[in-house]
Each structure stands twice: as structure tokens, then as C-alpha cells.
Protein backbone atom coordinates (compact mmCIF):
# COMPACT_ATOMS: atom_id res chain seq x y z
CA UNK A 1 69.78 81.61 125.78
CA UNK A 2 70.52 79.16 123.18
CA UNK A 3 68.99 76.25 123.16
CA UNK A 4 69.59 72.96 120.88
CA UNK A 5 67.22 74.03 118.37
CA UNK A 6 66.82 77.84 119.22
CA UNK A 7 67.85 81.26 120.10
CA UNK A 8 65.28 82.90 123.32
CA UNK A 9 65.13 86.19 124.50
CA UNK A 10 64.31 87.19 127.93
CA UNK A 11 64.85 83.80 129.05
CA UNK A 12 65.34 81.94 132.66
CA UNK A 13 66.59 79.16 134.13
CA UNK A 14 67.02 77.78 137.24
CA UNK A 15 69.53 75.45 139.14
CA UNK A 16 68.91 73.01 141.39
CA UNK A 17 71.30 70.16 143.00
CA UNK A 18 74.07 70.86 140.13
CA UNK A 19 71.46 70.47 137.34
CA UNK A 20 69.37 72.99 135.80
CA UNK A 21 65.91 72.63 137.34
CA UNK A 22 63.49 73.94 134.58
CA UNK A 23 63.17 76.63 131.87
CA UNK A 24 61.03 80.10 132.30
CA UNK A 25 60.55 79.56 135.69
CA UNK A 26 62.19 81.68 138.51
CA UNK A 27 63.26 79.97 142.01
CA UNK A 28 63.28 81.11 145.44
CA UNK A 29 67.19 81.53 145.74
CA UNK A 30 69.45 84.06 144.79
CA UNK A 31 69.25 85.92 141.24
CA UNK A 32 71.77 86.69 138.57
CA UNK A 33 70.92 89.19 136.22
CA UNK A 34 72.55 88.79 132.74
CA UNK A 35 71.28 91.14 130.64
CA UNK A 36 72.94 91.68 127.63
CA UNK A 37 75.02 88.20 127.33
CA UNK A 38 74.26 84.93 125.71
CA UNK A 39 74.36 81.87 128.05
CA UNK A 40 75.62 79.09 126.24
CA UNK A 41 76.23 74.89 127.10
CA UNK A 42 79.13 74.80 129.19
CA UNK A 43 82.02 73.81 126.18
CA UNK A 44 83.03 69.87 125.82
CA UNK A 45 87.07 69.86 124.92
CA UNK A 46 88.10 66.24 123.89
CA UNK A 47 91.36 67.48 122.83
CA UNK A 48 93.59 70.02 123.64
CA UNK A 49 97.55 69.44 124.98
CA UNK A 50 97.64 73.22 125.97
CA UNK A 51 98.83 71.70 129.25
CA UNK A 52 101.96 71.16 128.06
CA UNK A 53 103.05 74.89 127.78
CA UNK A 54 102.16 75.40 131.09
CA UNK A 55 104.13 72.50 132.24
CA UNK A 56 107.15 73.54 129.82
CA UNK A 57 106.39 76.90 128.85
CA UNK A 58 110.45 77.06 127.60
CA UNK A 59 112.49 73.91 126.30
CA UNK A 60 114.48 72.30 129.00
CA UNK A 61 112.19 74.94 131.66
CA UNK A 62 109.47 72.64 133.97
CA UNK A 63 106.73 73.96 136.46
CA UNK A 64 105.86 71.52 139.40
CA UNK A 65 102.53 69.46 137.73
CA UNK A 66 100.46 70.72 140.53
CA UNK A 67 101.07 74.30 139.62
CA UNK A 68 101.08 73.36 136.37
CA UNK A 69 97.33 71.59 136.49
CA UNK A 70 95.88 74.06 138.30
CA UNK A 71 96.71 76.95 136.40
CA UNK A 72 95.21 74.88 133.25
CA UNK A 73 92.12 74.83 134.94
CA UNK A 74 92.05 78.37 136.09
CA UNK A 75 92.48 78.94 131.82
CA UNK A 76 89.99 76.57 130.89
CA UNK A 77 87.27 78.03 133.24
CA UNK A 78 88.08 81.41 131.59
CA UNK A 79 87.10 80.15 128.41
CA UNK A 80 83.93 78.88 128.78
CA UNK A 81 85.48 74.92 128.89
CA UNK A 82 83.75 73.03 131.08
CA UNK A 83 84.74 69.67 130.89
CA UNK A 84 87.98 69.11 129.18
CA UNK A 85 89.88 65.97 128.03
CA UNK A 86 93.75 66.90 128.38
CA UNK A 87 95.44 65.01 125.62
CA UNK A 88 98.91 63.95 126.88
CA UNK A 89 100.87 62.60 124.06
CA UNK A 90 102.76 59.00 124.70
CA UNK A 91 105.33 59.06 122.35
CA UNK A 92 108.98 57.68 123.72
CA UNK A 93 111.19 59.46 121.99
CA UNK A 94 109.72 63.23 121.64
CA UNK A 95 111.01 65.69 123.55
CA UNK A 96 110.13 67.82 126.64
CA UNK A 97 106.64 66.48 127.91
CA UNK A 98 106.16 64.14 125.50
CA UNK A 99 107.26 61.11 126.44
CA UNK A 100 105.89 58.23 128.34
CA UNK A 101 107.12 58.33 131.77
CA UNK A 102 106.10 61.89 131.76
CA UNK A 103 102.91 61.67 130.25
CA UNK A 104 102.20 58.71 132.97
CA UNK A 105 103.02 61.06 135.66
CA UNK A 106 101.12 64.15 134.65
CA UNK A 107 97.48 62.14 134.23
CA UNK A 108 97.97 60.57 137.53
CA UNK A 109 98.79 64.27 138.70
CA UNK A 110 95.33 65.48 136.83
CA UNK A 111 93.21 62.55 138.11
CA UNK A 112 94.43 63.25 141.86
CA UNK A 113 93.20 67.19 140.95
CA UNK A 114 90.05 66.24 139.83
CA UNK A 115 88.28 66.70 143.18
CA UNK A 116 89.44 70.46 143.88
CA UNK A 117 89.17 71.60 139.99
CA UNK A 118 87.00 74.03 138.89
CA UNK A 119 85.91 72.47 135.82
CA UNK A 120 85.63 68.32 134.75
CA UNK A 121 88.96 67.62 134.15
CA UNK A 122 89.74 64.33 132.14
CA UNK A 123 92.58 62.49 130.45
CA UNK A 124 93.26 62.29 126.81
CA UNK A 125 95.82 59.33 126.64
CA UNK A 126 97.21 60.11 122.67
CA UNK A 127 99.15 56.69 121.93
CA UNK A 128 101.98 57.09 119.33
CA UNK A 129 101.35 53.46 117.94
CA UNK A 130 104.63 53.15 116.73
CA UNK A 131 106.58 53.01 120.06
CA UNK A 132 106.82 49.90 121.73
CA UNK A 133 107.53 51.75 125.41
CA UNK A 134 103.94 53.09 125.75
CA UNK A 135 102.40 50.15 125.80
CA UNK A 136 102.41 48.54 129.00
CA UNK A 137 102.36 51.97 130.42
CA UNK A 138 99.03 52.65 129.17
CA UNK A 139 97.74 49.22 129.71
CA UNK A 140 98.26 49.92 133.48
CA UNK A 141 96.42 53.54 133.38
CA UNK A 142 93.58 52.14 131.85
CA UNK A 143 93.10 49.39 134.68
CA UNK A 144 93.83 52.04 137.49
CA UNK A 145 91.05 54.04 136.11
CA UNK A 146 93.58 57.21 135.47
CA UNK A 147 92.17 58.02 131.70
CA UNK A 148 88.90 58.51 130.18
CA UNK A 149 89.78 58.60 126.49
CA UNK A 150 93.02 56.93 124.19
CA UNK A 151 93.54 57.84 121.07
CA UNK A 152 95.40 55.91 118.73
CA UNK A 153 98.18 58.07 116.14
CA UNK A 154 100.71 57.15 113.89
CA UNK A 155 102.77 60.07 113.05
CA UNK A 156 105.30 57.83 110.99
CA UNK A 157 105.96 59.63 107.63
CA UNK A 158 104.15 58.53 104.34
CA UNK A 159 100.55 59.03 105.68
CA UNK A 160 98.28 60.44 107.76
CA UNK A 161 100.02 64.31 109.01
CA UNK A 162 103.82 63.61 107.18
CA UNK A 163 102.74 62.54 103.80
CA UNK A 164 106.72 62.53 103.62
CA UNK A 165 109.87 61.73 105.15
CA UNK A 166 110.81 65.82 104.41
CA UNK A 167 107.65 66.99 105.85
CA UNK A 168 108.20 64.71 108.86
CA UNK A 169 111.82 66.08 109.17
CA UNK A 170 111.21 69.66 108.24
CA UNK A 171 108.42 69.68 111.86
CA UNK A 172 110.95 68.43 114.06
CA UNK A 173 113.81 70.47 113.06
CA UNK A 174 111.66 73.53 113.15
CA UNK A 175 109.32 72.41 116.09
CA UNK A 176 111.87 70.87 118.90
CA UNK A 177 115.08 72.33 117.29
CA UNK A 178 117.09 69.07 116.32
CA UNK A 179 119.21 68.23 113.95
CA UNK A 180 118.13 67.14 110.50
CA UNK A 181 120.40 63.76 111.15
CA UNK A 182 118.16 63.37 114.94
CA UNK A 183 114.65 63.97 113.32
CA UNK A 184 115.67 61.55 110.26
CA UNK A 185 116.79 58.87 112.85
CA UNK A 186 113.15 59.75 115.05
CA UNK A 187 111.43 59.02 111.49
CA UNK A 188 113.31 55.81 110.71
CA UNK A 189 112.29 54.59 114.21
CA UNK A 190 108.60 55.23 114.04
CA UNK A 191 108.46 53.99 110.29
CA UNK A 192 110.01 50.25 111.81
CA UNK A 193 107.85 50.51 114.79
CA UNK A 194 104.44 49.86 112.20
CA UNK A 195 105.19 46.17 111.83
CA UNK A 196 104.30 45.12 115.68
CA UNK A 197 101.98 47.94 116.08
CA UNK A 198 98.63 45.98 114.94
CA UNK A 199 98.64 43.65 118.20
CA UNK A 200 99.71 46.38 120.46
CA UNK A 201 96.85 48.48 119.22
CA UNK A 202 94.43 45.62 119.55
CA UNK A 203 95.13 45.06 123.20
CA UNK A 204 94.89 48.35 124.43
CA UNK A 205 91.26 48.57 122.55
CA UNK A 206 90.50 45.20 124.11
CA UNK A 207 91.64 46.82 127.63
CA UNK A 208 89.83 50.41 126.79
CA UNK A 209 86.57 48.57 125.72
CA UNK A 210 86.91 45.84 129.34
CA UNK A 211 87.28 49.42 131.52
CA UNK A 212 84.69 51.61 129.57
CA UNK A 213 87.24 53.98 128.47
CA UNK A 214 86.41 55.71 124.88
CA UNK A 215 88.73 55.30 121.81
CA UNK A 216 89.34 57.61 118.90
CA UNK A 217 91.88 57.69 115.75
CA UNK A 218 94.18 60.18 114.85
CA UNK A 219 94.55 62.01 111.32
CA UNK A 220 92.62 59.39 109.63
CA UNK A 221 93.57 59.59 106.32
CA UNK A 222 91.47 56.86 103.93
CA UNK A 223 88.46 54.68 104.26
CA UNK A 224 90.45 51.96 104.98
CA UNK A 225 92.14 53.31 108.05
CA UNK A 226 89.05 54.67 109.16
CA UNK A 227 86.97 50.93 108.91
CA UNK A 228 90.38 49.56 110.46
CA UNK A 229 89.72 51.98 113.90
CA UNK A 230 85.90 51.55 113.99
CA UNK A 231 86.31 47.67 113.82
CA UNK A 232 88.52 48.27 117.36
CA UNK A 233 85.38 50.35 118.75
CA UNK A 234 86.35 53.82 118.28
CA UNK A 235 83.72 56.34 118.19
CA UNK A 236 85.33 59.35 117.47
CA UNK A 237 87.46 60.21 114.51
CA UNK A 238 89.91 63.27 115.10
CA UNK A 239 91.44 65.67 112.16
CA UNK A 240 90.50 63.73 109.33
CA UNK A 241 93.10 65.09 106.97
CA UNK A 242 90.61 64.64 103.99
CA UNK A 243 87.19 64.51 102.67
CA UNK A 244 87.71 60.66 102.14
CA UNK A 245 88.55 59.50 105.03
CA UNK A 246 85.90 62.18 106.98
CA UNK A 247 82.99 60.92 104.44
CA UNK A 248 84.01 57.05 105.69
CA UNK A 249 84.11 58.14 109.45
CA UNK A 250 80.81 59.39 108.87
CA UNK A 251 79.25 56.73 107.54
CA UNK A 252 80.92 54.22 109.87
CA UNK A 253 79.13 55.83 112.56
CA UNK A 254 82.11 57.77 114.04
CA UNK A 255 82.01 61.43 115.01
CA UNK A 256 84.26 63.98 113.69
CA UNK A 257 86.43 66.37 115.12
CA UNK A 258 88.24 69.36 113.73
CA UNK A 259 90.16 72.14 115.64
CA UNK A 260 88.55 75.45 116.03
CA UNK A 261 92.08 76.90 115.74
CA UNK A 262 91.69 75.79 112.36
CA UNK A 263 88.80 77.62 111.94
CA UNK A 264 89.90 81.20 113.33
CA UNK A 265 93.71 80.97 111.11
CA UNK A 266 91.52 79.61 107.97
CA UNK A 267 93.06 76.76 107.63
CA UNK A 268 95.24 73.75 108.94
CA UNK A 269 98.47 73.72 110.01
CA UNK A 270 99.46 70.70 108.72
CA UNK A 271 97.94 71.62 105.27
CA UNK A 272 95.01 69.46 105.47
CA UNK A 273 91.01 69.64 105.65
CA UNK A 274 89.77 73.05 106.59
CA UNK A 275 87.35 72.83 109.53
CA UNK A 276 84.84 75.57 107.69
CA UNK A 277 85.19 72.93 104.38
CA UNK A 278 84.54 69.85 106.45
CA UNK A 279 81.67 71.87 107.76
CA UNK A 280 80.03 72.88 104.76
CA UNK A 281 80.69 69.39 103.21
CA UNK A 282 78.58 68.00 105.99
CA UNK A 283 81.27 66.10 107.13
CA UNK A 284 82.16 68.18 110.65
CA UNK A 285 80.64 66.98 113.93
CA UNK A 286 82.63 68.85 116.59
CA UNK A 287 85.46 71.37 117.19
CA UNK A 288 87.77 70.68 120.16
CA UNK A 289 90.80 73.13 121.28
CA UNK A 290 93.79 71.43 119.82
CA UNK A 291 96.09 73.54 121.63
CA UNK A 292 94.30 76.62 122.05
CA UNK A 293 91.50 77.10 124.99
CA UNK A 294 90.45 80.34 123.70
CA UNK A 295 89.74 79.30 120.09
CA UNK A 296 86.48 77.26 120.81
CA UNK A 297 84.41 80.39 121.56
CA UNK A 298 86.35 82.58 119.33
CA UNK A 299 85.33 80.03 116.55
CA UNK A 300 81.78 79.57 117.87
CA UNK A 301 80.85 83.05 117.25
CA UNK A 302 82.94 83.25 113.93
CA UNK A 303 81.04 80.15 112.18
CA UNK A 304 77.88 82.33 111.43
CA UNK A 305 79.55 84.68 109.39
CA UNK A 306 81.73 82.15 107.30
CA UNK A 307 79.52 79.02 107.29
CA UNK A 308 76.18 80.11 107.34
CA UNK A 309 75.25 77.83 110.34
CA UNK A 310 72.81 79.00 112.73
CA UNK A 311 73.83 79.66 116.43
CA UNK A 312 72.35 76.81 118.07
CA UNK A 313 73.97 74.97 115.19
CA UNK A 314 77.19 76.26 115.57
CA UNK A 315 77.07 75.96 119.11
CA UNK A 316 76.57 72.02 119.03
CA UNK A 317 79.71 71.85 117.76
CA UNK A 318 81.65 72.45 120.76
CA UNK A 319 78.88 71.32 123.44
CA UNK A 320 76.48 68.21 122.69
CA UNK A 321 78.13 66.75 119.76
CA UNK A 322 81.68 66.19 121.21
CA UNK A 323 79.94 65.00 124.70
CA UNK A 324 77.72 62.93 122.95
CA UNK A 325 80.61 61.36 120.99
CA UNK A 326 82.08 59.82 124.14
CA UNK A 327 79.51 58.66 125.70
CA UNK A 328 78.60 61.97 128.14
CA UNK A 329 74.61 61.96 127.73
CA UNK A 330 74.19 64.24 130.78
CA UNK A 331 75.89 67.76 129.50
CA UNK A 332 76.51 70.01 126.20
CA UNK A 333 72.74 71.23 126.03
CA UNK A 334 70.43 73.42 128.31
CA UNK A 335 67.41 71.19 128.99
CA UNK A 336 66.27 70.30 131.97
CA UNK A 337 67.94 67.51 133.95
CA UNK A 338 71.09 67.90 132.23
CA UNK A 339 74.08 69.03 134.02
CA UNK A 340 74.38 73.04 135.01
CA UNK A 341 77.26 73.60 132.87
CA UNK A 342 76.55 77.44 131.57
CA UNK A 343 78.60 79.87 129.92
CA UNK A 344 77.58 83.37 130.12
CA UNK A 345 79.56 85.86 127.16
CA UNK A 346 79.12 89.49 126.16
CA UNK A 347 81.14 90.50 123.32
CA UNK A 348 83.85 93.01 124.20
CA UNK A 349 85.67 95.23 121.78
CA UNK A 350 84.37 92.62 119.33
CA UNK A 351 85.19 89.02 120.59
CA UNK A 352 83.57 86.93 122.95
CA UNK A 353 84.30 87.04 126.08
CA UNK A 354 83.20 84.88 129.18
CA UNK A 355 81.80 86.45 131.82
CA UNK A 356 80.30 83.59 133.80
CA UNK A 357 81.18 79.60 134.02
CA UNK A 358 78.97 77.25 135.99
CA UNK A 359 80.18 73.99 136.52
CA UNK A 360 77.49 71.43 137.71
CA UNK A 361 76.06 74.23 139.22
CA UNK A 362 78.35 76.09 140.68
CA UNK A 363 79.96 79.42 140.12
CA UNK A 364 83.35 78.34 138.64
CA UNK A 365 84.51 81.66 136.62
CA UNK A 366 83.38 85.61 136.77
CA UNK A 367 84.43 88.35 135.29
CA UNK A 368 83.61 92.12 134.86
CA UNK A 369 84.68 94.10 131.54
CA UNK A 370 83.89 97.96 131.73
CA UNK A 371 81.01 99.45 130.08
């Protein structure tokens, strides 16, 4: 069982009422024997757009959302992710699922799923600040109460991800398949978009702040940016693509957040901070999924061997710190009177694998791997 500070052995817990009751103490209900496992915090995932493959799996090739959602949940379960923040990207002129009126449509679809999921699904809003159309779109999510968390991105080239037009150009070509002329005219749009995107910023963090919704930035990239977003109330800064602009997030008070994916491959995709250099700099506070379910567990039980951090250390990472870091006080940790979110893993042919998922207390996941 790991706990925030330690590892026990021959450990118990029990559940009560969705929470976990007490420690080393066994209750009159029914027993599960886990011998041989670990039982982990259920995982905290405030960002992963993994939904979007199962929505569009194939350019141009759509499930119905409500297939769509519920098979996300299904995958989430089965990795040990029990409350997840699906980031749905609001960017007008991307293709397939990203765009606005899509993006609209599919967190209504997830909040109306919410009751009959097996895990605490929430919505990521990711706001391309360059793009006039997502605006009042947002704006009217936030006041029907259909998001949890916006994050604010400018994927514009010259900073933050596309430190240049080419790199900008080279991603969508090879990414969505356009033409080099298409993704050139995509960056010349986003790069005019910056002037008016100040006061359309402001207002949504004046909205998001009003409705108790969380804010966090996107590939922060200075100290300056990074002071900009935490003036606006943002508590969480995610991918930091350097040591500068992680350092200033720190000190500002924000948390961090790198991928685990980034973690598992070594590096970033994008080229920028490695999550196991932001981790030994002291500058790491969480790991989310990015677009990869799987790789938060994977990573968890990889850390030890190329960080040097401790399990319960390592663990933190994907459980208290990210639900911490937006405000969820009641999950990420087994103590009791926090939320009976448990993941139970055994390591098969060498990887972690979940056998168990409790949500709130209930049996959400279970599987059986032969001896």
C-alpha cells in the first residue's frame, strides 16, 4: 500500500460510504484479497485529448460521441485513471475534432455521461487564444456549468511549441496532411489573431474565476508569460517548454505539469523539457496523460529506476499533486476520509498492469492475468 509518505506491507483498508473508512482495520463486509499487488491513489489526469481518436480514430471517419465517451471511460478505468479532465481543444480552424462547434458538442456530450461513467469524468476546455470564434462559445460553457478546467494556448509560431514559422508548418503538413500553402495560411491567421487576444483572454478568466472553474497556461515558455497567466488566476502551468519558464511557475505558486509519455519515449515531442530533467531539477509537480492513458502508470513505475524518486514520491505525481493543483482536496492519497479511489497493479511480463479500479468506492475495473 503506498501511502503519501510510505511503502506498507501486509496492509488493510476499509471502505465505507465511497470513502475509505480507516487503515489496519478489517470491516464486517465482504473481503478482497490482494496479495501480491500494490494498491495505489486512484490516478488524477488533468490532461489528456485521447478522446479524440476514439471519436475520429481515421481522418474524415466519426463514431457517435456517446459511443465514443463511453468507450474512453471503459480505457481510462483500465488504466488506473480515476478522475480524468478530457482536454478538448477549441481551435477554429484545425481539423477533424478540433474545432469549436465540435469541441462544444462533445463536453456537453461528456457532462450528460457523467452520471453513468465509471470513473470522474471532467472537461478540459484548451482555448487556442488566437481564434476569435471560441470565445463566446466558451463563455457560454463556463456559465452552463459544462467544464471544470480552461486552459489558455497560443500555438502561433515564434514561441511557446513552434519556435518557427517552419516548425509550425512542418506539424501540420505532417500531422493533418495539408498542404504547405494551407498550414502557412493556418500560421498567418493565428500569428494576426495575438493582437485582440489579451481582452478575450481576460474575460474568460474573469468568467472562469465568477463560476469556480480552474485555469492553467499552455507551453509556457518565459517568466514573463508565466507572471502574465498567474496574474489571470491560473494555478497550474502545463509543459513548460523550459527550465525558465518552469523555475518562474514555481515560484509564482503554480503547479507543473509534464506528460508521462514524455517520460516513457525519453523525451518530448516537441523537442522541449524532458519530464525526468524537470524532475530532477525540482521543477516537476505532476504528470498527466497527454494523449496516452496507459503512460501514467507505465511512467509511475519507470521513475524509480531513472530518477531516483521514491515510490510514494513518484506516485504523487500522478495522484495528490495534480488533484491538489485544481482545487480537488478530497482524492489522490489513501488516508482516511478521502475519497475510495484505489488502484490495485501486479506487474505482468514486466509492466504494470491494473488489476482493480475503485471509484468512490465502488468496483469500477477488474481484471485477471494468468499465473
Amino acid at each position: 500500500m503506498v501511502l503519501a509518505d510510505r511503502v506498507v506491507d501486509d496492509a488493510a483498508l476499509t471502505i465505507a460510504d465511497g470513502r475509505i473508512a480507516s487503515l489496519d482495520a478489517v470491516g464486517s463486509g465482504p473481503e478482497i484479497d490482494l496479495r501480491g499487488a500494490w494498491l495505489l491513489p486512484g490516478l488524477v489526469d488533468l490532461h489528456c485529448d485521447a478522446i479524440e481518436k476514439e471519436i475520429e480514430p481515421r481522418p474524415g471517419v466519426h463514431f457517435p460521441l456517446d459511443f465514443a465517451i463511453a468507450n474512453t471511460d471503459k480505457r481510462n478505468a483500465a488504466a488506473g485513471i480515476t478522475t480524468v479532465f478530457h482536454a478538448l481543444s477549441f481551435a477554429h480552424d484545425e481539423l477533424g475534432v478540433r474545432n469549436v462547434a465540435m469541441a462544444a458538442e462533445i463536453a456537453r456530450g461528456i457532462h450528460a455521461f457523467r452520471p453513468h461513467g465509471l470513473v470522474d469524468n471532467r472537461v478540459h476546455a484548451r482555448y487556442e487564444i488566437t481564434d476569435p470564434a471560441g470565445f463566446p462559445v466558451l463563455g457560454a460553457l463556463i456559465a452552463e456549468g459544462d467544464l471544470e478546467l480552461i486552459s489558455f494556448m497560443d500555438h502561433s509560431p515564434g514561441q511557446g511549441q513552434f519556435k518557427t514559422l517552419d516548425a509550425y508548418r512542418d506539424y501540420i503538413v505532417r500531422t493533418y496532411h495539408r498542404t504547405p500553402a494551407d498550414a502557412e495560411r493556418m500560421a498567418r491567421e493565428k500569428m494576426a489573431g495575438r493582437d485582440s487576444a489579451s481582452a478575450r483572454v481576460e474575460s474568460l478568466a474573469t468568467d472562469a474565476r465568477a463560476c469556480g472553474v480552474r485555469m492553467a497556461s499552455h507551453d509556457d515558455d518565459s517568466a514573463e508569460r508565466v507572471r502574465a497567466m498567474a496574474a489571470l488566476g491560473v494555478t497550474v502551468s502545463e509543459f513548460p517548454v523550459n527550465l525558465e519558464a518552469a523555475t518562474a511557475a514555481r515560484a509564482a505558486g503554480l503547479a507543473t505539469i509534464f506528460g508521462a509519455p514524455n517520460v516513457l519515449r525519453g523525451g518530448s515531442q516537441s523537442g522541449s523539457m524532458r519530464a525526468v530533467d524537470a524532475i530532477a531539477q525540482g521543477v516537476a509537480d505532476g504528470l498527466c496523460a497527454d494523449y496516452a492513458p496507459a503512460a501514467m502508470l507505465a511512467a509511475v513505475f519507470r521513475l524509480p529506476s531513472v530518477s531516483g524518486l521514491g515510490m510514494p514520491a513518484a506516485v504523487r505525481l500522478v495522484t495528490r499533486a495534480p488533484a491538489l493543483s485544481v482545487g480537488l482536496a478530497d482524492r489522490g492519497e489513501i488516508a482516511p476520509g478521502l475519497r475510495a479511489d484505489l488502484v490495485a497493479v501486479r506487474e505482468v511480463a514486466g509492466f504494470p498492469q491494473v488489476t482493480h479500479a475503485w471509484s468512490a468506492g465502488r468496483l469500477a475495473y477488474a481484471a485477471t492475468y494468468p499465473d
